[in-house]
Each structure stands twice: as C-alpha cells, then as structure tokens.
N, C-alpha and C. Protein backbone atom coordinates (compact mmCIF):
# COMPACT_ATOMS: atom_id res chain seq x y z
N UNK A 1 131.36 117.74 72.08
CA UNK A 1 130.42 117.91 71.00
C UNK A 1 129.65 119.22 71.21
N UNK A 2 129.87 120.07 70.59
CA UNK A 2 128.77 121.37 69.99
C UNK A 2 127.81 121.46 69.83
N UNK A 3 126.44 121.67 70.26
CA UNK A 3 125.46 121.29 70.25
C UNK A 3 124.37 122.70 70.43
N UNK A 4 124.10 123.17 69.16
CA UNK A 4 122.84 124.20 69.13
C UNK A 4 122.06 123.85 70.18
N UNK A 5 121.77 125.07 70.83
CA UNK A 5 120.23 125.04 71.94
C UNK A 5 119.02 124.82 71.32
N UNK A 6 118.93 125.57 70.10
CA UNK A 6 117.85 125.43 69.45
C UNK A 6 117.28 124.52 69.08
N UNK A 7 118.71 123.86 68.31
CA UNK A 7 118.42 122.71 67.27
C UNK A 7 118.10 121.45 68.61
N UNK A 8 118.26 121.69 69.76
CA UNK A 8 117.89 120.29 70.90
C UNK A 8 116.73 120.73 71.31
N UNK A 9 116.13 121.65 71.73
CA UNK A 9 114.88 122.31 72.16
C UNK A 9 114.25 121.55 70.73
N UNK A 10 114.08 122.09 69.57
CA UNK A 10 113.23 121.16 68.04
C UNK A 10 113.33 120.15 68.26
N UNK A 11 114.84 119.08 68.32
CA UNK A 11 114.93 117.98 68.95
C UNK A 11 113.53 116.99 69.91
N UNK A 12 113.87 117.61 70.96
CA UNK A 12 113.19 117.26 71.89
C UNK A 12 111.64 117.70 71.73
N UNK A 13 111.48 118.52 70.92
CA UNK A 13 109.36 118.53 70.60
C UNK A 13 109.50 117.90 69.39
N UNK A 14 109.99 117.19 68.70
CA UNK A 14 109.69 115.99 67.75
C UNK A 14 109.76 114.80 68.72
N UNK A 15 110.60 114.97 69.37
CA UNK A 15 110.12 113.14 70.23
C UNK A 15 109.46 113.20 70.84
N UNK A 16 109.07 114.87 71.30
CA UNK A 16 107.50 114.37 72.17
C UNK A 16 106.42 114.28 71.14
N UNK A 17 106.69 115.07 70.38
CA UNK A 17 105.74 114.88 69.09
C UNK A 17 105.00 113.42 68.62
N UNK A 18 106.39 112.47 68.48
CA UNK A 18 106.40 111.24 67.77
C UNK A 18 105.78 110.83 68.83
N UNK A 19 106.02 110.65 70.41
CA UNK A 19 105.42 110.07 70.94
C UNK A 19 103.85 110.22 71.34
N UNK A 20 103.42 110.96 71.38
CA UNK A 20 102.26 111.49 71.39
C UNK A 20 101.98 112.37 72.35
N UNK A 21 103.12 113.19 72.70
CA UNK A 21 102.50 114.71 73.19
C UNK A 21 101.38 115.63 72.89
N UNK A 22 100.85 116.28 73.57
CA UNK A 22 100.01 117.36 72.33
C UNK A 22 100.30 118.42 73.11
N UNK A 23 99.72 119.29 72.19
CA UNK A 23 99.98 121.11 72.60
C UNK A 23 101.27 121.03 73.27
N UNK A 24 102.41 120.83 72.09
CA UNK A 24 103.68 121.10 72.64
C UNK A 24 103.57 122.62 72.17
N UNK A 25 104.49 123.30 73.46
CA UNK A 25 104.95 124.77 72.95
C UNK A 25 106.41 124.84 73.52
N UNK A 26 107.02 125.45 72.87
CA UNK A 26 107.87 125.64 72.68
C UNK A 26 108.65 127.28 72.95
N UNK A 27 109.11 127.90 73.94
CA UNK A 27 109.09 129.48 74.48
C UNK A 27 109.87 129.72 74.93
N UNK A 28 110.34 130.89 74.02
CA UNK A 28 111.67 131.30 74.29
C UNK A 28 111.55 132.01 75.58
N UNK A 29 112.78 131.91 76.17
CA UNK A 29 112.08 132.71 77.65
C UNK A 29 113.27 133.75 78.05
N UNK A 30 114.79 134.09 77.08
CA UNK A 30 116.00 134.30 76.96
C UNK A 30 115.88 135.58 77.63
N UNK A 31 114.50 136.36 77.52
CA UNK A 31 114.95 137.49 77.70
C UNK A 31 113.99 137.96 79.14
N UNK A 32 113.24 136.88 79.55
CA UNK A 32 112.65 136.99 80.46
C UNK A 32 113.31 136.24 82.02
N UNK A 33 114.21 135.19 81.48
CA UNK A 33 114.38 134.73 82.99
C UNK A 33 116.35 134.05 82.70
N UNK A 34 116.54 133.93 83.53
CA UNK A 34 118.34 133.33 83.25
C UNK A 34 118.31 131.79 83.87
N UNK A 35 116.85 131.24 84.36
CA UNK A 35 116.96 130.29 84.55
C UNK A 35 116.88 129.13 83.32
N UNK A 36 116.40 129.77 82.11
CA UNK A 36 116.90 128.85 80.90
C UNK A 36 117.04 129.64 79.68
N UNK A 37 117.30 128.94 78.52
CA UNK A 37 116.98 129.73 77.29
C UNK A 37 115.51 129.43 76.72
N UNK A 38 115.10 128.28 76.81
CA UNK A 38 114.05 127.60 76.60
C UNK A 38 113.25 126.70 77.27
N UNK A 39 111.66 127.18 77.16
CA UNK A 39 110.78 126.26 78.42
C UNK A 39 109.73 125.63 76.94
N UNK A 40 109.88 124.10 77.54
CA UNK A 40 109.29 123.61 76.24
C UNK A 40 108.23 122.67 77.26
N UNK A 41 106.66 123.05 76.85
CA UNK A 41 105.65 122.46 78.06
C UNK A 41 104.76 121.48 76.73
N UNK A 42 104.91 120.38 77.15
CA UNK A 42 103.58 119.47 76.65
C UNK A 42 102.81 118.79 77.69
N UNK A 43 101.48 118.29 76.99
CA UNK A 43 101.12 117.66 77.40
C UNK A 43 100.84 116.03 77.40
N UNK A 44 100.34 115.28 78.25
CA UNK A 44 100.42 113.71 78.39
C UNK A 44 98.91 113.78 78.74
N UNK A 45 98.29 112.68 78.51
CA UNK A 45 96.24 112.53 78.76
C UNK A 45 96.31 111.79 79.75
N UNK A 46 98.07 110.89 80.71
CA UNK A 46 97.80 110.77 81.80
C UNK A 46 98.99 110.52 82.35
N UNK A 47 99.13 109.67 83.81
CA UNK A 47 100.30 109.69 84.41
C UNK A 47 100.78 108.57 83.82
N UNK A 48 100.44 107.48 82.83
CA UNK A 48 101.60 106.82 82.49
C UNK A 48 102.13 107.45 80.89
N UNK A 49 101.34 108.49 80.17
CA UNK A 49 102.15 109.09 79.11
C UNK A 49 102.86 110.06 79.32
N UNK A 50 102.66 110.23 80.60
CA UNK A 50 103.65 111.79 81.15
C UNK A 50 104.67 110.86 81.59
N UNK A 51 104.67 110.01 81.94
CA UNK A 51 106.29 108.79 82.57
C UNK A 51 107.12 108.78 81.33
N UNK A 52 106.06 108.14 80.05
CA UNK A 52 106.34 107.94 79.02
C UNK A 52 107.45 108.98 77.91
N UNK A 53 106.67 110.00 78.08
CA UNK A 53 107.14 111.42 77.00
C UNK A 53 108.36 111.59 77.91
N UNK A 54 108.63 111.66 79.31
CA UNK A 54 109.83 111.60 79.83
C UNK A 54 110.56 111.12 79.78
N UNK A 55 110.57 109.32 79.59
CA UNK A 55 111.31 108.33 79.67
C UNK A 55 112.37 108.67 78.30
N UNK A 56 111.17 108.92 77.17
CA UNK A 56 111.65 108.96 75.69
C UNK A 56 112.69 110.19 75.41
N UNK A 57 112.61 111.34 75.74
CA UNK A 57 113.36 112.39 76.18
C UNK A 57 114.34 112.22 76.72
N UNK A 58 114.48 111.50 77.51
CA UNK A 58 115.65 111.23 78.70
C UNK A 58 116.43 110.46 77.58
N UNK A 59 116.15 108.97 77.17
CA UNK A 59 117.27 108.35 76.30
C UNK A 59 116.75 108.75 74.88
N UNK A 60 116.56 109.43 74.17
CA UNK A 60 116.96 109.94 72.85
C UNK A 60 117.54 111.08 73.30
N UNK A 61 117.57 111.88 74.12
CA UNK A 61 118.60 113.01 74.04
C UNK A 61 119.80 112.51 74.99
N UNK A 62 120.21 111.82 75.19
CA UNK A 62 121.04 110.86 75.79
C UNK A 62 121.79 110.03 74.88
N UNK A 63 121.25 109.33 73.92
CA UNK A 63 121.37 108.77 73.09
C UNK A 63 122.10 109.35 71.57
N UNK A 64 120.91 110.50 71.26
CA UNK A 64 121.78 110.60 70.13
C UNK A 64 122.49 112.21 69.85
N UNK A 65 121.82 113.04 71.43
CA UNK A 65 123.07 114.14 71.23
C UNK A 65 123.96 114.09 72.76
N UNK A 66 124.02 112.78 73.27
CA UNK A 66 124.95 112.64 74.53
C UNK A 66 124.83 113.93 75.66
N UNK A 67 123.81 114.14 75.95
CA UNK A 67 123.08 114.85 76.78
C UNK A 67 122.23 114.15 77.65
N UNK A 68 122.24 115.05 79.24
CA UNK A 68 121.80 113.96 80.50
C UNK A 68 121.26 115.59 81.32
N UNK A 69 120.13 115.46 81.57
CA UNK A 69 119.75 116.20 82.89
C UNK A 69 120.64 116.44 84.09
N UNK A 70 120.58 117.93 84.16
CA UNK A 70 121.11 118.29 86.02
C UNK A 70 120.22 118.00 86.46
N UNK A 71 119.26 118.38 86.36
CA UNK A 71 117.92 117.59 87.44
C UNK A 71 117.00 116.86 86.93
N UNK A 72 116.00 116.02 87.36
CA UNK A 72 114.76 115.76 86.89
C UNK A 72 113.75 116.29 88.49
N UNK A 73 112.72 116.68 88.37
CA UNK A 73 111.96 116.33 89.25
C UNK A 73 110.61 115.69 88.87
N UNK A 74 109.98 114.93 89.98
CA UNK A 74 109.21 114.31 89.36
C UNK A 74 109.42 112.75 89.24
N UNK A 75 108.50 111.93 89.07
CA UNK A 75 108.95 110.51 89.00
C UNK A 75 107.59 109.86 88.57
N UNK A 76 107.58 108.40 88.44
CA UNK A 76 106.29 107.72 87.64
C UNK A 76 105.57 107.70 89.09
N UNK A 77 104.14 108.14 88.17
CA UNK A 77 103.11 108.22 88.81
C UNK A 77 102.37 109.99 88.98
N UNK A 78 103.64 110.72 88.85
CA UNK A 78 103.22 112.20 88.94
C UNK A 78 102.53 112.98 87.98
N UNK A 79 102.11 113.69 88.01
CA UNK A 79 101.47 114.63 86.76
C UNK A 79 102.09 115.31 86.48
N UNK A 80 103.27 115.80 86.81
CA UNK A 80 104.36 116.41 86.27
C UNK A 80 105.64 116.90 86.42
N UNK A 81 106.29 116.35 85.34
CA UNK A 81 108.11 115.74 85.39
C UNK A 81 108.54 116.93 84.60
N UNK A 82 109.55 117.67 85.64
CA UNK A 82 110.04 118.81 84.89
C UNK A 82 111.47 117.74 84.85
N UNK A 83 112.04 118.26 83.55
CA UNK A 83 113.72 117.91 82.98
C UNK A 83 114.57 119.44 82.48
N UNK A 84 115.45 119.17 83.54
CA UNK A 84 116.54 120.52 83.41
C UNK A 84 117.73 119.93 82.71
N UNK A 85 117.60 120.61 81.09
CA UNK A 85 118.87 120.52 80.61
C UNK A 85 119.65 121.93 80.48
N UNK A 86 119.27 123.00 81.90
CA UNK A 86 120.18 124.08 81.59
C UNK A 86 119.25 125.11 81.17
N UNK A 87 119.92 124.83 79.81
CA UNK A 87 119.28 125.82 78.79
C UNK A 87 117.95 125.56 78.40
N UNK A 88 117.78 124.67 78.61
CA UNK A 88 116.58 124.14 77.97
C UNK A 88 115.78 123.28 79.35
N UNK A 89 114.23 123.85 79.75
CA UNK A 89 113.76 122.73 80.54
C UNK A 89 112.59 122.59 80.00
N UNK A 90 112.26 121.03 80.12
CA UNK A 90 110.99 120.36 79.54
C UNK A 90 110.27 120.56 81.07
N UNK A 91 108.95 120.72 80.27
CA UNK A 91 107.79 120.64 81.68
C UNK A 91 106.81 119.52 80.45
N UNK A 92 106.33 118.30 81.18
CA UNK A 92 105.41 117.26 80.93
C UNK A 92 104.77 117.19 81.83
N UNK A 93 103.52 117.54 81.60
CA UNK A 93 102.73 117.94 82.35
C UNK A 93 101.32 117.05 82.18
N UNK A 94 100.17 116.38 83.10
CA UNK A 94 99.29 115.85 82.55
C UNK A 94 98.05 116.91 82.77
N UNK A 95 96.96 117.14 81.65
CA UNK A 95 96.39 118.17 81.25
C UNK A 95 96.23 119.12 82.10
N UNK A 96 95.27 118.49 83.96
CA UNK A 96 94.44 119.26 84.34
C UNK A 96 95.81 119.91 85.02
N UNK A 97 96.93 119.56 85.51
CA UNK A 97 98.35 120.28 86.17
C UNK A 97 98.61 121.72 85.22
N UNK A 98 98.95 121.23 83.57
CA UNK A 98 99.41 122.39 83.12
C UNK A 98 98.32 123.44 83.37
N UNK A 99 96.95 123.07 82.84
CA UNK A 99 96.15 123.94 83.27
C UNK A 99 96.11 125.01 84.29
N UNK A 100 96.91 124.22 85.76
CA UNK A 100 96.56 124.93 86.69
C UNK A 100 97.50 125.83 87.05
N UNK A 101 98.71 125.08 86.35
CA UNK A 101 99.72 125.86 86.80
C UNK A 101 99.91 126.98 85.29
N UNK A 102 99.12 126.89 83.92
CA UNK A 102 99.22 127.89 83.51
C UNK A 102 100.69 128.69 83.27
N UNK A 103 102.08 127.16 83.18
CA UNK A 103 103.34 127.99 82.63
C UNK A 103 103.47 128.77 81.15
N UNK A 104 102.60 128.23 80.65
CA UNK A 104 102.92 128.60 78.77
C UNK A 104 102.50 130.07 78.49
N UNK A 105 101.20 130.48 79.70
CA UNK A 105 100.46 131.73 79.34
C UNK A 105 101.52 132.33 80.41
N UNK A 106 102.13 132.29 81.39
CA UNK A 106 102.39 133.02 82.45
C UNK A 106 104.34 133.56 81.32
N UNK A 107 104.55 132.49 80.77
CA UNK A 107 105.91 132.47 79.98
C UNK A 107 106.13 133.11 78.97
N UNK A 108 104.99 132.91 78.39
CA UNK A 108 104.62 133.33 76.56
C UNK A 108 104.54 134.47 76.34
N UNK A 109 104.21 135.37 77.53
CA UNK A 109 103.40 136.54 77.75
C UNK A 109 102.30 136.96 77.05
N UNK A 110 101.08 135.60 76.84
CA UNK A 110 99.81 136.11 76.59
C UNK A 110 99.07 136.36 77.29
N UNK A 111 97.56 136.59 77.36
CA UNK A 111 96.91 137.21 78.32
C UNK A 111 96.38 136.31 79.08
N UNK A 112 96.19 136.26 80.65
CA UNK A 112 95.40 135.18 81.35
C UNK A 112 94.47 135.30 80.96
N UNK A 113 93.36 134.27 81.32
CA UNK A 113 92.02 134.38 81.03
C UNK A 113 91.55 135.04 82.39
C-alpha cells in the first residue's frame, strides 16, 4: 500500500486532535535533518493523556493505514513518548517536558525566547 507522508503526518494530528491534544504542530524538518521528513509535537495536560494520544496513534495508524513504529520510546507513566514512523516522528509530550525541551522552536526555526 502507497501511502503519502503527508497525507499520514495530517492523519495522525487529527487523531491527536480528536483526542484531545493541544498545540499540535506539525514541521517540516526535510530540509533540516535526514532523520525524518516530519516532526509532529503535541501536547497531553498529563501522564495518562500522553499514554493516551499514544495509545490512539499507535492503533489508528495501524489500523487504518497498516502502519507500525520502528521504535517507540517511552512508556505509561512518562512525560514523553516519542513514535518513529521513519518519515514521520510524533513527540507527545506532557506540557512542562515540551517546554523544556523546546523541540518545535529549536525545529521550526523560530526565535528562542
């Protein structure tokens, strides 16, 4: 099966969407790194919606475009579960983590504070 990068990166920030992610972003990173095409970072308000937004990710893109992670790291209880599909890696992150780790500004190439 053929499967747009793009169209699974959109994919995957509507189900975090539906589930209740916030400040999903979505960043192209194609021309900055070869470790993906796309870094897609949301957030979870704690460690069981960051389990959650993962869990849901994992079997809907499993499910309905037959797609499975080379890696996950991360597991329930953590503040944050990166998912490597390649081209595409999800970072779920719970607030005060993304904060610190600051991937979206360091990726995006906007300005630190």
């Amino acid at each position: 099966m053929h499967v747009n990068i793009l169209e699974t990166a959109q994919f995957i920030e509507k189900v975090l969407d539906d589930k209740k992610g916030y400040d999903i972003e979505l960043i192209d990173v194609r021309n900055k790194t070869t470790l993906a095409d796309y870094f897609i970072i949301v957030s979870g308000s704690n460690r069981n919606q960051v389990k959650a937004l993962a869990d849901d990710v994992l079997f809907k893109v499993e499910r309905d475009l037959g797609l499975t992670p080379r890696h996950i790291e991360g597991q329930a209880g953590d503040r944050w579960i990166l998912l490597d599909y390649m081209d595409i890696v999800v970072h779920i992150f719970q607030e005060e983590e993304r904060a610190h780790y600051s991937l979206d500004k360091l990726w995006s190439g906007r300005p630190q504070p």
